[in-house]
Each structure stands twice: as structure tokens, then as C-alpha cells.
Protein backbone atom coordinates (compact mmCIF):
# COMPACT_ATOMS: atom_id res chain seq x y z
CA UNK A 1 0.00 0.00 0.00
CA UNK A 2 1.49 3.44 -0.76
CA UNK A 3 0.32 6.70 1.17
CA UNK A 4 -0.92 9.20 -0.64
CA UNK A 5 0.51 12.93 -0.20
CA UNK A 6 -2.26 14.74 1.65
CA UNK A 7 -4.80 17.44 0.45
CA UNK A 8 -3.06 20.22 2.04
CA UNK A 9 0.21 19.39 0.57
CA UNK A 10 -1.26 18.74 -2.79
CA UNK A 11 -2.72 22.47 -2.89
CA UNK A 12 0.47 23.72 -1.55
CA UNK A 13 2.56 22.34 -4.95
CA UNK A 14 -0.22 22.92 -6.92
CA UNK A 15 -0.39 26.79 -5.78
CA UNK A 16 3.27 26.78 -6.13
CA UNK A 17 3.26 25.36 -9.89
CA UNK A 18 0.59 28.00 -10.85
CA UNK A 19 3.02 30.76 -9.57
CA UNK A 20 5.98 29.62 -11.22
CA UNK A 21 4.14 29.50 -14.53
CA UNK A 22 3.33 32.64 -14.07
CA UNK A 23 -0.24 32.26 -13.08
CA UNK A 24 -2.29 33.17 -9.83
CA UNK A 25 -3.87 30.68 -7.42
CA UNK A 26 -5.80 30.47 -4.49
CA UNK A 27 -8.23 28.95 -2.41
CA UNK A 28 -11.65 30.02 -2.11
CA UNK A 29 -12.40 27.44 0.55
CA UNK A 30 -10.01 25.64 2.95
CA UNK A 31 -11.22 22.07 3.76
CA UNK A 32 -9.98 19.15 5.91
CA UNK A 33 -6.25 19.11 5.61
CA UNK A 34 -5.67 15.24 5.92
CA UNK A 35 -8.45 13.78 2.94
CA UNK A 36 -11.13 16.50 2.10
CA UNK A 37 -12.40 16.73 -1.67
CA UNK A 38 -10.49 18.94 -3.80
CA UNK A 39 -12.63 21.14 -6.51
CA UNK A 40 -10.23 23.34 -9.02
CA UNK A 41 -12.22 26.42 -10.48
CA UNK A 42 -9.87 26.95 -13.65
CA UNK A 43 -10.02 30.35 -15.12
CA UNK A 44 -8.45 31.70 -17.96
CA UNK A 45 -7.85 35.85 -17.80
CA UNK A 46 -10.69 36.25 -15.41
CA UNK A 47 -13.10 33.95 -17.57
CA UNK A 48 -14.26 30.52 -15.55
CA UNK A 49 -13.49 28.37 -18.14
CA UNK A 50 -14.26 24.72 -16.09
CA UNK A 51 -15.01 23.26 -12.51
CA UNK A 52 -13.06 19.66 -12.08
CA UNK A 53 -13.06 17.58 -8.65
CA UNK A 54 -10.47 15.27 -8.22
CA UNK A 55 -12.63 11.38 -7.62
CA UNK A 56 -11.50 8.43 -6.71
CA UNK A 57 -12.84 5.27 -8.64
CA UNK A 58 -13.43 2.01 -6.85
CA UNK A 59 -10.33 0.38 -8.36
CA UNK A 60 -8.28 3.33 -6.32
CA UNK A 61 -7.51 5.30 -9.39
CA UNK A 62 -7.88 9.36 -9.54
CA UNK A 63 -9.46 11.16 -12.35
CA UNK A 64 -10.24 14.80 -12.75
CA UNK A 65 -14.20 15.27 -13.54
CA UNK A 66 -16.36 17.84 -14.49
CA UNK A 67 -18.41 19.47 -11.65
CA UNK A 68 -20.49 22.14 -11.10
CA UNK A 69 -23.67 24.66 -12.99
CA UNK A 70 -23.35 24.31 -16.88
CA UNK A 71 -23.32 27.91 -17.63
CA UNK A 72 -20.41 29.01 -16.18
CA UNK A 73 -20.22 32.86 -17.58
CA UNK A 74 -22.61 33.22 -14.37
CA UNK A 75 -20.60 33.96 -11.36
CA UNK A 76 -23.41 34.15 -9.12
CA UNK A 77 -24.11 30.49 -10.39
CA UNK A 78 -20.41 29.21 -9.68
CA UNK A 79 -20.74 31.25 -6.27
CA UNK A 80 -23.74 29.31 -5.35
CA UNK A 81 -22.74 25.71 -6.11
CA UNK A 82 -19.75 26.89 -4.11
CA UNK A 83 -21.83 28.02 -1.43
CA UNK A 84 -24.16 24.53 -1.43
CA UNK A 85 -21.14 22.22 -1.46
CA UNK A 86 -19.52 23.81 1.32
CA UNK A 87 -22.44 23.54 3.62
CA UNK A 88 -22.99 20.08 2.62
CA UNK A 89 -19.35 19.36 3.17
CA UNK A 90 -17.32 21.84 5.01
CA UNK A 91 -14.41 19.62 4.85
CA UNK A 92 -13.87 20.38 0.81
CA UNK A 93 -11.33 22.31 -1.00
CA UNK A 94 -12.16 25.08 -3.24
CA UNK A 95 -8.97 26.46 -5.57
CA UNK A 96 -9.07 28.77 -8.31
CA UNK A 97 -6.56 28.68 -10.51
CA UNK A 98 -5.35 31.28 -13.45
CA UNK A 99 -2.86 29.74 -15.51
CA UNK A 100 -2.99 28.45 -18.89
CA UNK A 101 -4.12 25.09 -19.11
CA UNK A 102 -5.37 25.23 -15.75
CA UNK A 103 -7.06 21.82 -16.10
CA UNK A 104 -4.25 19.43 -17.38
CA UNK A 105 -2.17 21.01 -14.69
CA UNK A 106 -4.19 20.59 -12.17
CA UNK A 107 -5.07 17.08 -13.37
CA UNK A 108 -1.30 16.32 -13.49
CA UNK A 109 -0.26 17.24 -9.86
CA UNK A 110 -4.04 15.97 -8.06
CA UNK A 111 -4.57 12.53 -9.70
CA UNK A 112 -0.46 11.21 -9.86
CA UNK A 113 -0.15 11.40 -6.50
């Protein structure tokens, strides 16, 4: 069996990647630092361009999925989906990210490890 980094960590590098690519990152809600859910808000120039949450599949393996309202050029709808998973589960992560290719990198840092 081999341990998995935890969800902290993993928003740590993945803040730090953003930055050295030049991009901004942060998170929009801080969840339970050992396990909790991790939901990337990737943005391109200001523009929501995708919600993914990392999911684990019953053989163990991580993907990246879409999440989230379907029009996304609604902030108020991204705020409130936000809002309702939060309360549901106060242990999940929220990041927004504003790099290029926000998706693939978050995909490559949250589902390898």
C-alpha cells in the first residue's frame, strides 16, 4: 500500500506550480487538511473556463471530472454551487486557478499522487 501525499500538501505544490508559470492561485475554501475533496475552479484571464473535482474510482484510481452549474459565464451560479457544497461538506477544498491550461495542470499534480 502506498500513502498518498495529503490534500493540504497537494494544494500547496499545486499553488506553487501555478506561480511559477506565471499564473495566480488560491483557495476560495479551505477544507480538511488530511483527505477532504479537492474542486479546481480553472479560469483563464478572469473567464471561468471549467469546474473539475479530483474522484476516486473504486479500483483506487484518480481522475479529474467535471463538476459544477453548466453555464459558467454566471458567477453568481459558480458562487452558489460553491456556497451549497460547502455547507454540505465543510471539509472540501475550493482552488481557483489562473494559468494556462489550468485543467491538465491541475489534473497532473491531483490525480499522480
Amino acid at each position: 500500500m502506498t500513502a498518498r501525499l495529503t490534500s493540504q500538501i497537494l494544494i500547496g505544490v499545486l499553488l506553487r506550480r501555478v506561480q511559477a508559470q506565471g499564473g495566480h492561485g488560491t483557495v476560495l475554501h479551505k477544507g480538511e487538511p488530511l483527505s477532504g475533496t479537492i474542486v479546481v475552479q480553472a479560469v483563464d484571464r478572469g473567464r471561468t473556463i471549467g469546474l473539475f473535482e479530483r474522484v476516486t474510482s473504486l479500483d483506487g484510481t484518480l481522475s479529474f471530472t467535471p463538476c459544477g452549474p453548466r453555464d459558467l459565464t454566471q458567477d453568481s451560479e459558480i458562487s452558489q454551487y460553491i456556497d451549497r457544497r460547502t455547507r454540505v461538506d465543510p471539509d472540501i477544498w475550493f482552488v481557483e486557478l489562473d494559468v494556462a491550461d489550468a485543467e491538465r495542470l491541475a489534473a497532473e499534480i491531483l490525480c499522480t499522487s
